[in-house]
Structure formats: C-alpha cells, structure tokens
Protein backbone atom coordinates (compact mmCIF):
# COMPACT_ATOMS: atom_id res chain seq x y z
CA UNK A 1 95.43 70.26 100.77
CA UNK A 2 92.43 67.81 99.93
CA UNK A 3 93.02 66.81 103.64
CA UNK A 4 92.35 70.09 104.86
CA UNK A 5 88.80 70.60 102.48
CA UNK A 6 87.61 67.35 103.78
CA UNK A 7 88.16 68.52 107.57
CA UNK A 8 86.41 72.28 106.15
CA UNK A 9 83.46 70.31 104.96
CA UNK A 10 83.12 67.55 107.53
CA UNK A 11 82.24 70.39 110.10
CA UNK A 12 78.49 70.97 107.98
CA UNK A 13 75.74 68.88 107.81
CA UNK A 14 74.07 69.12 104.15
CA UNK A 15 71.46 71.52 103.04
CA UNK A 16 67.94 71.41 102.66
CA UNK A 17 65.10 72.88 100.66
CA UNK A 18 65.36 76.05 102.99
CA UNK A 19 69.16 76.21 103.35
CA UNK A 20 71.95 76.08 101.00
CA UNK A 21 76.01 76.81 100.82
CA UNK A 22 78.69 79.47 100.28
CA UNK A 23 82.11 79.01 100.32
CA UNK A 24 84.97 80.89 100.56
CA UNK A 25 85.70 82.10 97.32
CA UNK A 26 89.34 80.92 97.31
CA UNK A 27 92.64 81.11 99.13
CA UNK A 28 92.25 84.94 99.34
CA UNK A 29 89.52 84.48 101.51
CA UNK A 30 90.56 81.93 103.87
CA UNK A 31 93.75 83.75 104.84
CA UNK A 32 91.83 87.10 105.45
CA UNK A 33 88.83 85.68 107.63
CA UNK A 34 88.25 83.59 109.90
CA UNK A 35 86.54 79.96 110.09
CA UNK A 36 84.27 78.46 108.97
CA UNK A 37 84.95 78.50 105.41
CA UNK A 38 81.83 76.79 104.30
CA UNK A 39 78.62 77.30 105.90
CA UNK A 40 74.84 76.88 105.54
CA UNK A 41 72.39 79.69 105.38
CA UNK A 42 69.20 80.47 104.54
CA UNK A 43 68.37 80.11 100.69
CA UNK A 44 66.76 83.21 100.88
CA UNK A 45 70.05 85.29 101.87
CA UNK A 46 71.83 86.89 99.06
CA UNK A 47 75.55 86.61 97.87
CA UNK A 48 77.43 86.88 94.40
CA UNK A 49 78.20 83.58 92.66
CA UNK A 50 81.24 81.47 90.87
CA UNK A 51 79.45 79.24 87.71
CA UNK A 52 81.60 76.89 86.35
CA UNK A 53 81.58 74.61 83.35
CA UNK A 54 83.87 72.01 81.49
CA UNK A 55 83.37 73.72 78.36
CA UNK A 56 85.04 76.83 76.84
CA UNK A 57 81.65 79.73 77.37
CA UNK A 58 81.18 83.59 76.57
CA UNK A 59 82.33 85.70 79.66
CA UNK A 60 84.23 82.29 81.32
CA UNK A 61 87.98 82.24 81.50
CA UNK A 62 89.92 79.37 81.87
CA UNK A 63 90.87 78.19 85.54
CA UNK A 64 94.46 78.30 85.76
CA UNK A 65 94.63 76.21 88.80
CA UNK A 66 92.15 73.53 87.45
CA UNK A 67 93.08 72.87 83.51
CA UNK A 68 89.84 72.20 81.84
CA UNK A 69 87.55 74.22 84.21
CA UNK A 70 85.94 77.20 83.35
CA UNK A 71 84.72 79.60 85.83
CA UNK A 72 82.93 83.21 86.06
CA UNK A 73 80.76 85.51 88.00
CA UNK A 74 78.96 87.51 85.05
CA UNK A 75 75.76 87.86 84.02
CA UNK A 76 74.37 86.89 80.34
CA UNK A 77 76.14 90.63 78.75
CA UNK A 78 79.17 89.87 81.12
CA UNK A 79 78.86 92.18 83.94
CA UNK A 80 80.05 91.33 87.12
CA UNK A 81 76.91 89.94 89.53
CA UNK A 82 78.34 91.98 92.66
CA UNK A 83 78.21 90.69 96.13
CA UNK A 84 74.66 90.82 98.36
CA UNK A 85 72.78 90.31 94.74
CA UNK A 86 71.40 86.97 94.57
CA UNK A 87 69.54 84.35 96.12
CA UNK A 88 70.64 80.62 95.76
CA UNK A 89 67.52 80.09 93.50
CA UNK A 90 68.76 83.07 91.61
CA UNK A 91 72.51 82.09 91.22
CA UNK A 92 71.67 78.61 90.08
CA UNK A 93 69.29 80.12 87.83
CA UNK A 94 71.91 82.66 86.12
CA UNK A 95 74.88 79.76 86.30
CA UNK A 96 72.35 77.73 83.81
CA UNK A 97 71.14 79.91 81.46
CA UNK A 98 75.21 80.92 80.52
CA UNK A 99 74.91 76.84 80.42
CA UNK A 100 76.94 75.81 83.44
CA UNK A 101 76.81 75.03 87.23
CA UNK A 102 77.26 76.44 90.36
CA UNK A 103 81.19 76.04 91.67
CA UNK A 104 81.86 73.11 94.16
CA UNK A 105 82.96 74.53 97.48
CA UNK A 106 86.11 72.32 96.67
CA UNK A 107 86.55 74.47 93.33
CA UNK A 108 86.11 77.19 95.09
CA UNK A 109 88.48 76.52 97.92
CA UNK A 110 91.74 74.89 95.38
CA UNK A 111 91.47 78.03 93.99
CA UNK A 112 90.00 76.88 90.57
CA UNK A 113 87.36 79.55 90.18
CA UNK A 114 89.62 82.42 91.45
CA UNK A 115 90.32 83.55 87.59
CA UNK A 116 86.72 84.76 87.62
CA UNK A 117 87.59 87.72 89.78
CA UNK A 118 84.71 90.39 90.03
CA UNK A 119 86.01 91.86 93.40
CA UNK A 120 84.88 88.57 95.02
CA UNK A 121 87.86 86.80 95.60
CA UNK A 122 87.92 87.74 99.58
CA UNK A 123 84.41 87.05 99.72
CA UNK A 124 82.10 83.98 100.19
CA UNK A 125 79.55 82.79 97.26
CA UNK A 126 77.13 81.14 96.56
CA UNK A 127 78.30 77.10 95.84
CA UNK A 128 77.20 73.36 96.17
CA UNK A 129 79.22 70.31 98.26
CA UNK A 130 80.99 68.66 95.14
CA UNK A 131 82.50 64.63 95.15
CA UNK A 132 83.88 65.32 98.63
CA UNK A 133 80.66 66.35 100.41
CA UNK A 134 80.33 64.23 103.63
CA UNK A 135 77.36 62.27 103.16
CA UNK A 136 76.92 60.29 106.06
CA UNK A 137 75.91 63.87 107.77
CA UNK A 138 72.39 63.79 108.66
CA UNK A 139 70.46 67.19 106.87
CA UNK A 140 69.86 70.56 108.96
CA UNK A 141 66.30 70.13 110.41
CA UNK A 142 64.06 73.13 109.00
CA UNK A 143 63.43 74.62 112.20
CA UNK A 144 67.24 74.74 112.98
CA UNK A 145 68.51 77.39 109.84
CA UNK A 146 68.76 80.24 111.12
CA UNK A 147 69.80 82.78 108.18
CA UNK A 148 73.36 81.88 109.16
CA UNK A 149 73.17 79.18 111.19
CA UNK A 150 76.04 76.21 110.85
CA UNK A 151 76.49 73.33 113.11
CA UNK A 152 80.09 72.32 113.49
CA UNK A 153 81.18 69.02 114.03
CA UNK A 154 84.10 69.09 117.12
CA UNK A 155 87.38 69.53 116.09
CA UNK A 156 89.21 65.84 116.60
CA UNK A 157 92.10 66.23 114.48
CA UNK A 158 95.93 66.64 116.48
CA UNK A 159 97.26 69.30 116.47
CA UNK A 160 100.26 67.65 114.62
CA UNK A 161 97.43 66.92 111.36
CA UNK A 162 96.53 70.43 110.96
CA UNK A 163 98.37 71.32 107.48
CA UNK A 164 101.13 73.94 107.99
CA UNK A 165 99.50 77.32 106.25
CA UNK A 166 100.11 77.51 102.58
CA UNK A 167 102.82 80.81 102.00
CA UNK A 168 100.79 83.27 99.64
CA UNK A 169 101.23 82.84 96.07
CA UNK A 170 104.28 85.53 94.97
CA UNK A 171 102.92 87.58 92.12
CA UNK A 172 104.27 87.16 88.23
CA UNK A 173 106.67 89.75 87.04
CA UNK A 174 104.38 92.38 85.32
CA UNK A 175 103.26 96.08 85.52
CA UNK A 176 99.77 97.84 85.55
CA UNK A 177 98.20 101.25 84.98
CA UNK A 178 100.00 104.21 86.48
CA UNK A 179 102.43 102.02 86.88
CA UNK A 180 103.25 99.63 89.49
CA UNK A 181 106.07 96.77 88.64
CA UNK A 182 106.62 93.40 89.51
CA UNK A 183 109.89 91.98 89.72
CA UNK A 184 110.80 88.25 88.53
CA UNK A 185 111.31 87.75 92.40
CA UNK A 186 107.32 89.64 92.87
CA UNK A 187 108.63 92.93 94.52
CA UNK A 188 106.36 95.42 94.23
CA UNK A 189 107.53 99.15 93.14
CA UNK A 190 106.18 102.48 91.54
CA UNK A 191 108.07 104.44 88.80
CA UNK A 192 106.17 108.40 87.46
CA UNK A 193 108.06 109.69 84.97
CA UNK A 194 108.03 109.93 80.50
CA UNK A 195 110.46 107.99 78.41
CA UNK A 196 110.65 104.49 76.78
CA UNK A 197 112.27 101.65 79.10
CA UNK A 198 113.40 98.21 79.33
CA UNK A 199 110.92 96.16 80.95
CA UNK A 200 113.24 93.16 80.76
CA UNK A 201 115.80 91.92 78.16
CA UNK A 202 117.22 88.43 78.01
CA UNK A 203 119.28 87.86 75.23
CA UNK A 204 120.07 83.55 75.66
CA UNK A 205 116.30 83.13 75.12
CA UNK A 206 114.94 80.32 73.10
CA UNK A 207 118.44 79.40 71.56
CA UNK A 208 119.98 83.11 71.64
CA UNK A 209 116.57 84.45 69.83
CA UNK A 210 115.76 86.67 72.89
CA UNK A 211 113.33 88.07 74.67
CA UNK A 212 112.84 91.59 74.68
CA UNK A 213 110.49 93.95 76.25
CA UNK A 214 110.17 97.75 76.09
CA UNK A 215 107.31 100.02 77.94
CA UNK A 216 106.52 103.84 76.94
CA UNK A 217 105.14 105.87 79.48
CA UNK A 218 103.18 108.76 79.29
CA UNK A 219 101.68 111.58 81.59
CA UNK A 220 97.88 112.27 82.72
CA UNK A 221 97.19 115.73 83.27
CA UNK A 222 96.07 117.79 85.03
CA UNK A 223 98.12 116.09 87.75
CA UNK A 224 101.09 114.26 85.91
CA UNK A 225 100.61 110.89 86.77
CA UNK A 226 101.81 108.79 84.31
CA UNK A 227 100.61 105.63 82.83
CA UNK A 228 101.81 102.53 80.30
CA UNK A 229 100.86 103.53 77.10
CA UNK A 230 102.50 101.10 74.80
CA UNK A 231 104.26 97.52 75.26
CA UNK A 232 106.58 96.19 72.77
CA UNK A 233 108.15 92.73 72.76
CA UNK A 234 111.21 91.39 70.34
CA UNK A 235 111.53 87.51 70.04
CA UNK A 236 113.76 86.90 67.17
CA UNK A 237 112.90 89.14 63.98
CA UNK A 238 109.35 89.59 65.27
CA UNK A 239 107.92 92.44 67.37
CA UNK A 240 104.43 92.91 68.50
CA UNK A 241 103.18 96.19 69.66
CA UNK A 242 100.08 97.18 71.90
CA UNK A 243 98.94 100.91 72.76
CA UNK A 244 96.14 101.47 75.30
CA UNK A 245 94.28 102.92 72.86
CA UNK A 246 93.50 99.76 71.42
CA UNK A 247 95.57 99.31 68.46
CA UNK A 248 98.14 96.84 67.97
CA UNK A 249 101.03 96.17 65.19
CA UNK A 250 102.58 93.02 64.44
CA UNK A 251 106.24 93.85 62.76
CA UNK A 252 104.87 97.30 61.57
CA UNK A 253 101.43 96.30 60.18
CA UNK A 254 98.46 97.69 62.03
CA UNK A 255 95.48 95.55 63.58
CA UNK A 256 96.59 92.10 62.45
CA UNK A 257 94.08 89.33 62.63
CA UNK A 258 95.29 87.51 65.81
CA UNK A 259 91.99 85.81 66.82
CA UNK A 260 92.45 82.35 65.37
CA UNK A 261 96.44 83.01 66.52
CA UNK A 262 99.67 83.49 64.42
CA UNK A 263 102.97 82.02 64.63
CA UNK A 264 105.40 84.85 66.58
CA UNK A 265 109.42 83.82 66.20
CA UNK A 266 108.08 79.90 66.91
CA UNK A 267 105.47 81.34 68.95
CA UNK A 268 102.18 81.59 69.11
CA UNK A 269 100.48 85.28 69.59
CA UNK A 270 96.92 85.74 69.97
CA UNK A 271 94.16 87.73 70.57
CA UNK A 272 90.57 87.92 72.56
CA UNK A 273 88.26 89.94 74.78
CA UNK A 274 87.73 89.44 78.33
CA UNK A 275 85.14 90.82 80.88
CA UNK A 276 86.34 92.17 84.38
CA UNK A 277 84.95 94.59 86.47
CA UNK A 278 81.78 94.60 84.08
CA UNK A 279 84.30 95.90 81.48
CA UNK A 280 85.35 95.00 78.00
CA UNK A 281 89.08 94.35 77.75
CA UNK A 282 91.47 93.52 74.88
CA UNK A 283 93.49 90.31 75.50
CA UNK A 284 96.95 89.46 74.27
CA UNK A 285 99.32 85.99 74.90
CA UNK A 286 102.12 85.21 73.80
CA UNK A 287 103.13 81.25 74.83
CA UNK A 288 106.08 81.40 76.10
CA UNK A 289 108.37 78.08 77.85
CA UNK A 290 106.81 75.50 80.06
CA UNK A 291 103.13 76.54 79.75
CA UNK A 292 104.57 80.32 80.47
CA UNK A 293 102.31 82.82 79.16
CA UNK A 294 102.80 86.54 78.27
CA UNK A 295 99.26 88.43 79.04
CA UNK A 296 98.54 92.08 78.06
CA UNK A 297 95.35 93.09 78.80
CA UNK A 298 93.66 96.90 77.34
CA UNK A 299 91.09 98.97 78.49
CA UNK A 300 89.85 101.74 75.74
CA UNK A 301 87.84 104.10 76.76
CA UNK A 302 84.10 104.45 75.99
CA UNK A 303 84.55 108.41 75.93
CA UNK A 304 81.14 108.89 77.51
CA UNK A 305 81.91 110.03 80.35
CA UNK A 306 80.93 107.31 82.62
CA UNK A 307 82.76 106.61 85.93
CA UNK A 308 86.29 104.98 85.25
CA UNK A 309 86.17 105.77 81.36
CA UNK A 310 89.64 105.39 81.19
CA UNK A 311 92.63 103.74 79.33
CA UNK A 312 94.82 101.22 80.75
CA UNK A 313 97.64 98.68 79.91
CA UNK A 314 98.85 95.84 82.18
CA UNK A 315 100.37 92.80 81.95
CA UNK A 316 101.76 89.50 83.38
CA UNK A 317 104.10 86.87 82.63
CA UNK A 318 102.52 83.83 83.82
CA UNK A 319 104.11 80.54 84.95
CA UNK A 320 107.41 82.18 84.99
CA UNK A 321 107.80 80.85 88.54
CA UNK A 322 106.80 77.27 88.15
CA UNK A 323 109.13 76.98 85.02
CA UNK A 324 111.88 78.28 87.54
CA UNK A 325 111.47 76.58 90.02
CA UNK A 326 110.70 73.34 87.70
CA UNK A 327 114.36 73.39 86.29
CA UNK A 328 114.10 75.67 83.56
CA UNK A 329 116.59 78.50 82.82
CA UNK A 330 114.63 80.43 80.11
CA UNK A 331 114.52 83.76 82.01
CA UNK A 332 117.36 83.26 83.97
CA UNK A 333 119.36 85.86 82.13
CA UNK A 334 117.01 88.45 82.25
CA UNK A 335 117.77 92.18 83.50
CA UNK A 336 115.78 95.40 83.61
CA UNK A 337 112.63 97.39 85.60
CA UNK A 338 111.64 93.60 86.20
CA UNK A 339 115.14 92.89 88.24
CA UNK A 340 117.48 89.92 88.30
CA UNK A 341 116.44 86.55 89.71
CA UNK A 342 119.26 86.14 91.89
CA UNK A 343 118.20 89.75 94.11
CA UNK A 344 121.36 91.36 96.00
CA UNK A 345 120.90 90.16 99.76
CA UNK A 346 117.57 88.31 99.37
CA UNK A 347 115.75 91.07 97.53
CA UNK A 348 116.68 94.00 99.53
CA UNK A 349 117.76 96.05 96.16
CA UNK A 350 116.80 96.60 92.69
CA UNK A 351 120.05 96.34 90.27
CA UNK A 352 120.60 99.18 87.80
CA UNK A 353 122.12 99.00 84.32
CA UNK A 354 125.61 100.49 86.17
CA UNK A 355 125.58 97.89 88.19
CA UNK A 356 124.64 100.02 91.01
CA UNK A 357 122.38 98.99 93.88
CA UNK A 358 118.87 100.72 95.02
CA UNK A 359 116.96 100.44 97.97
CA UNK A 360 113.15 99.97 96.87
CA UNK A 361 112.93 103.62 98.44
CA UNK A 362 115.16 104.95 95.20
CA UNK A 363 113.00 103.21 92.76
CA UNK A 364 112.68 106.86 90.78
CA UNK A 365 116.81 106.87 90.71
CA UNK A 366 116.40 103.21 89.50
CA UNK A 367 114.04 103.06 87.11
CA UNK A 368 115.76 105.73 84.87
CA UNK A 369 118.51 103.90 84.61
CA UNK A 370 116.77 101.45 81.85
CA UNK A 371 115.94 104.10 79.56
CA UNK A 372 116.31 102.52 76.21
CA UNK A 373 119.74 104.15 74.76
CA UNK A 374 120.62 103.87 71.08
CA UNK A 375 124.07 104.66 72.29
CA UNK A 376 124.27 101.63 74.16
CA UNK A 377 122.73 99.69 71.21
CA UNK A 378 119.05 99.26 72.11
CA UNK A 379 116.96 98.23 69.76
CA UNK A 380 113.68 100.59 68.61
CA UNK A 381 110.88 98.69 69.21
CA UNK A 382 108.21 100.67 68.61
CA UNK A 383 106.43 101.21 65.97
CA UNK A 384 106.67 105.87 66.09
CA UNK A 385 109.95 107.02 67.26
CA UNK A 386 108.52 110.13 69.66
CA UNK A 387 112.03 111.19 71.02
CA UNK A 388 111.81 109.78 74.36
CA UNK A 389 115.12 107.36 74.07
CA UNK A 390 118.76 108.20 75.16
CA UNK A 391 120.51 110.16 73.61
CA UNK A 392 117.80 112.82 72.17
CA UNK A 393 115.95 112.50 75.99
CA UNK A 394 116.21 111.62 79.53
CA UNK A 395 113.37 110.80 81.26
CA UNK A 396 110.83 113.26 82.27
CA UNK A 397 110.42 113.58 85.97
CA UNK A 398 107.04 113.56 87.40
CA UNK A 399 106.06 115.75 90.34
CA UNK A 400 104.20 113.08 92.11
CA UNK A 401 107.29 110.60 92.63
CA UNK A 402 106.73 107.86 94.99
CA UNK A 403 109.40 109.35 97.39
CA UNK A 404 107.69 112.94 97.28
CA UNK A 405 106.01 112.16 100.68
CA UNK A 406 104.65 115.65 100.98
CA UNK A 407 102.56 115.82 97.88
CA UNK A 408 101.20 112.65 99.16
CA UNK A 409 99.88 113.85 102.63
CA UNK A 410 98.72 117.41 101.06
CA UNK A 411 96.72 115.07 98.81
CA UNK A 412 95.55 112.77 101.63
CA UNK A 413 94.74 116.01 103.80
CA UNK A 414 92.86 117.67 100.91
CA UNK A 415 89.67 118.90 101.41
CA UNK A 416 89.87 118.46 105.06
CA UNK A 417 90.90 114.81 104.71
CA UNK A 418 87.93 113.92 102.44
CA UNK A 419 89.92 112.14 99.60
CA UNK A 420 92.05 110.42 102.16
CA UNK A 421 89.22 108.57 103.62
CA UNK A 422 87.96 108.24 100.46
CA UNK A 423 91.21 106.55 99.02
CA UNK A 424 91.04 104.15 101.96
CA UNK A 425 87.40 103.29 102.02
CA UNK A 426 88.02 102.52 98.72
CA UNK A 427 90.68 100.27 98.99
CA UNK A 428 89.60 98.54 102.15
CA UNK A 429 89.10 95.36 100.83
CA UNK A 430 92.96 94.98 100.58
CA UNK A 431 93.64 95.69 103.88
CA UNK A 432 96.52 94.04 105.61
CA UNK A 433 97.34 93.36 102.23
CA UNK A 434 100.72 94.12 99.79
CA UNK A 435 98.69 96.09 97.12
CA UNK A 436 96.33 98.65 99.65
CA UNK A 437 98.93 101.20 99.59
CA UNK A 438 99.64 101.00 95.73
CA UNK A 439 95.63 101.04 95.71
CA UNK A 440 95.33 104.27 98.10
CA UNK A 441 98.27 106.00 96.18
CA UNK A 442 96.35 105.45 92.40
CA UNK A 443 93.25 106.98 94.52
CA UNK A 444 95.17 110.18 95.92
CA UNK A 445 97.05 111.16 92.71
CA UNK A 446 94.16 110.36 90.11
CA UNK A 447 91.09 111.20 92.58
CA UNK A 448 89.40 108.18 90.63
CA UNK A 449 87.87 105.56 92.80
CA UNK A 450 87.42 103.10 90.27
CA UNK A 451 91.23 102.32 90.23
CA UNK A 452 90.32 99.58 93.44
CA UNK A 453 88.35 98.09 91.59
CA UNK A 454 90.58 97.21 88.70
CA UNK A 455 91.21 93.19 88.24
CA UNK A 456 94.74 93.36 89.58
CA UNK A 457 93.37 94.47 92.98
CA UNK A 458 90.51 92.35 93.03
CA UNK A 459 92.43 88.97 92.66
C-alpha cells in the first residue's frame, strides 16, 4: 500500500506560495473517482479540510486506522467545515487554532483521517505532502498553476507492479435509525415493525458469561416507520441500557457517571460526546475482545424545530472482524437479527430461531422470528416491561415493510415525482454504492432529507 502512495505522489511536483494540495480524503474516494488522487491547485480555490494532531483534542476522534492520530473536520464549536468553504490559508488557519495540523496526503490516503467524517469522505481536502513527499521534484513555476493544474510524471511502473485493488472494507455488525442491520458477515437488511428483539445472543462468551443484546423498536407517526428506541446488553450479571432519548441505566440505576469509565462484568463501559454532521451525539463503548469495541451512539432532539431535530440510536461492534479473522472465537457462537458467521450457501440467507432459512427478500418474516419470548426463557433486559415480548405480543407489523413495493413507488411518484428526485438527489453521493437505496428508502418513508446526511452514510 505505501508502494502505491509513493507512485500517487511521485506524479506532482511540490507546491508553491500560489499553489497548494488536496488529497483524496481516503479509500472512499479513490474507489469512486478517478486519478489523480493528489493534485495541486491554486491556494486560492476552496475545499473542506482533515486537521490532525498526536494529541487527544475537543471535536477530534481517534483514527482507528492510525493508533495515536487524531483527526477532524470541525470548526472551534464542532460543526462540520463543509466542502467548497475554505481556502488553504484558511484551513491551515482553523487546523491551528483547534491546535493541530493539516492531514498528510499519506494520512489521508491509509485511511487515518477517515473517522472525521463530515460528508467528506468521497471528497478531496485540503492537505500537505507528509515524510513521503518526493523531494527531488523541482516546484510548479508560478506562471504554470492553473486553478487545477497538475503535471504528471509518466507512468513507468509494469503493469505486473500495479497493486491488485484493495476489496472494500465489509461493514461491522450493527443497526441504525429506522432500522437497517448489519450482519456479523456485513449483509445489509431492513426490518419496520414494534416489539423487543434479539440483536444477537452468544452464550460461550468470555468464559460462559455471555453476551447478550436486545433492541426495542418503536413507530414514527404519521407514517409508521419505526425506529431503535432502546439497546440493552447482558454480560454476566450486568446490563446497560440506552434510550434515544438520552437516558441510560446501568443495572437499573438511571444516568450513571460513565465519563471517567466503570468496570461492566470485567469490562470497561464508558461514556462521551461526539460531533458529526455539526451535531451533538451521546457516545457509549463497551471494550469488548481483541481491541473489539461496542459503540452506541444517540441523537436527542433539540425540540426546536430545526431541520433533522430528531432522535436516533445506532450502533457498531467494532473489530469484530479482525478478532475473527485473527484466531479468535469470541463471537463465534452468536445467533440473532445479526445472523450466524458461518451464512447458509455463502450468505445467501438469514437463519431464523426455527432453524428456517430466508432469502434477504423475507427479512420482515425473519426478523420476527427473534422476538424476545419469556416462554422460551429470554431474559428481560430492559429496564420498563411495555408488553412487547412473546407471549403477551407479537410484533406489530408496519405498513411500510421493505417488501411492500407499492407503497414505495406511490411514495417515489408522489407529488408528481417530486420526493423521488428529491430522495435521490439527496442521496447521490452514495451512488453505485451498498447504502444509496437504504438512503433513498429513509428519504421516501420519513420525507426528511437530513437522513443522507447521517454519519453512517457519510463514511
């Protein structure tokens, strides 16, 4: 991979006092546009920016590809500096005064400063040549930049040099909003409907003390499109408990102080805030195996009105992959919405609690099928019983179900197709990628744009 950012950054000469760099963002960019990845323009152009220090900063989140790296796009009250904003004196100016740096197009490009999201990840910013800028390069002559101008080097390397693509990165089993899951495998379905289910369950966890997680549901009216509104996980005797309103129990008692951490069954559970989208957001882990981290994140509503004043409740288990495919067998027991590891014909079905297979298509057959059930045993996680287990309820259908292709195309066709092009224009920065239709579909049944611009489709 270094390889292949030397051969991106041999192609530039350096920058002058007119001209400067941007950089692909990260790997999200490079697969969706074409080359060159790094280029000079005019100083005076404007893009977004990626700062990035060594030291833990307000509105900075730690670079999970680079330990030790922080990395965000923010301004000084943590809003997200969006894209066509800032000069390079400008971006180097803001990067400082939150006490860091502009990102090294190498940063950028490994993916290190790809936690700081902002919508920007497909996007080119603002950056500087780090340790592996060529320097034997001769500078861009004045009268040669052009506001985009770049002067490529030829192209000598064999075809047999030229790195194999990398495969895109499959996304950690998880859930968001209204609500989309990810499998262990990082299938993607949709489940509308009211009752409490089993995320996952594995019961050999940590020496037999299990790993248990539970998701309530609930419906949005006017339009009955439901939503996560509580989380519960069970390791040994201890539960923790988030609602999207904001508040949180630990075994039972309400709004426990989790910032400097607590220990959680041998675990460690703790608390912060985070900044995306120019939004304040509750943060919960939960270290898990290997480096594995449990991450809810909560949006509560400011109630005034503004555009995408709304609750939400997602989360992600992080690492679970690399711990897999590292050797460990921590999850490898686990059952649920989230799947089985070992998928029925390479992932082609979701396995119920019967044992029964379901095409992705049947997900609203599926999903029901891991209603908790006190008849079978499960355990009540939360912290109010509201009568929406097995055997007092089955799950409440929704009328917008995935498979209900004909509410879906009178929505799209609404208003002589107006929300339909909306939905898309919206969501056009995913394009060609896994999560545009989930993004059009949260669009059409909530006729909120600000759903595409939620972190988990700006990645």
């Amino acid at each position: 991979m270094r390889s292949f950012f030397l051969l991106v950054l041999a192609g530039l000469h350096t920058a002058d006092a007119q001209s400067a760099v941007i950089s692909c963002s990260s790997t999200k960019c490079v697969a969706k546009t074409s080359a060159p990845y790094v280029e000079i323009v005019s100083a005076s152009a404007k893009y977004s920016m990626r700062c990035c220090t060594d030291t833990p900063t307000t509105h900075f989140v730690a670079s999970t590809a680079c330990p030790g790296l922080y990395a965000s796009s923010t301004d000084l009250s943590g809003n997200c500096v969006p894209n066509g904003s800032k000069t390079f004196a400008e971006a180097e100016a803001l990067c400082a005064s939150h006490g860091a740096r502009l990102c090294t197009t190498t940063e950028n490009l490994a993916d290190c400063s790809r936690v700081a999201q902002c919508g920007l990840n497909a996007l080119k910013v603002w950056a500087v040549f780090g340790d592996d800028a060529p320097s034997s390069v001769p500078s861009v002559a004045k009268s040669q930049v052009p506001s985009i101008d770049v002067t490529p080097a030829p192209t000598p390397a064999p075809v047999a040099d030229t790195p194999a693509p990398t495969a895109a990165p499959v996304p950690p089993p998880g859930a968001h909003d209204d609500p989309h899951f990810y499998t262990w495998q990082g299938a993607l379905y949709d489940y509308h409907g009211v009752c409490d289910m089993i995320y996952t369950t594995c019961p050999n966890y940590d020496q037999g003390k299990g790993f248990h997680m539970h998701l309530r549901t609930e419906f949005v009216e006017p339009t009955k499109w439901s939503t996560i509104s509580s989380l519960a996980v069970k390791i040994g005797d201890d539960v923790f408990e988030a609602q999207n309103n904001g508040s949180y129990y630990v075994n039972g008692v309400p709004n426990v102080d989790l910032s400097e951490g607590v220990d959680f069954a041998g675990h460690k559970l703790r608390s912060a805030n985070r900044f995306d989208q120019g939004r304040l957001r509750l943060l919960y882990q939960i270290e898990l195996e290997d480096d594995s981290l449990l991450e809810v994140l909560v949006k509560s509503p400011k109630n005034d009105g503004s555009r995408g004043d709304r609750s939400s409740l997602s989360f992600q288990i992080k690492g679970a992959h690399e711990h897999r495919n590292n050797g460990g067998n921590a999850f490898s027991d686990c059952v649920g919405l989230s799947n089985t590891w070992e998928q029925p014909e390479e992932g082609k079905y979701l396995v119920g609690r019967s044992g029964e297979l379901y095409e992705f298509e049947r997900a609203h057959e599926f999903a029901p099928e891991w209603q908790v059930d006190q008849d079978k045993n499960d355990p009540m996680l939360f912290f109010k019983d509201v009568g929406l287990q097995l055997p007092q309820q089955e799950c409440i259908k929704s009328p917008i179900l995935v498979a209900d292709h004909r509410h879906l195309n009178h929505l799209k066709e609404a208003d002589g197709g107006a929300l339909g092009r909306q939905a898309e224009e919206a969501c056009s920065h995913l394009s060609g990628d896994t999560l545009y239709d989930a993004c059009v579909f949260d669009v059409l049944v909530t006729g909120d744009t600000s759903f595409a611009e939620e972190p988990w489709y700006n990645k």
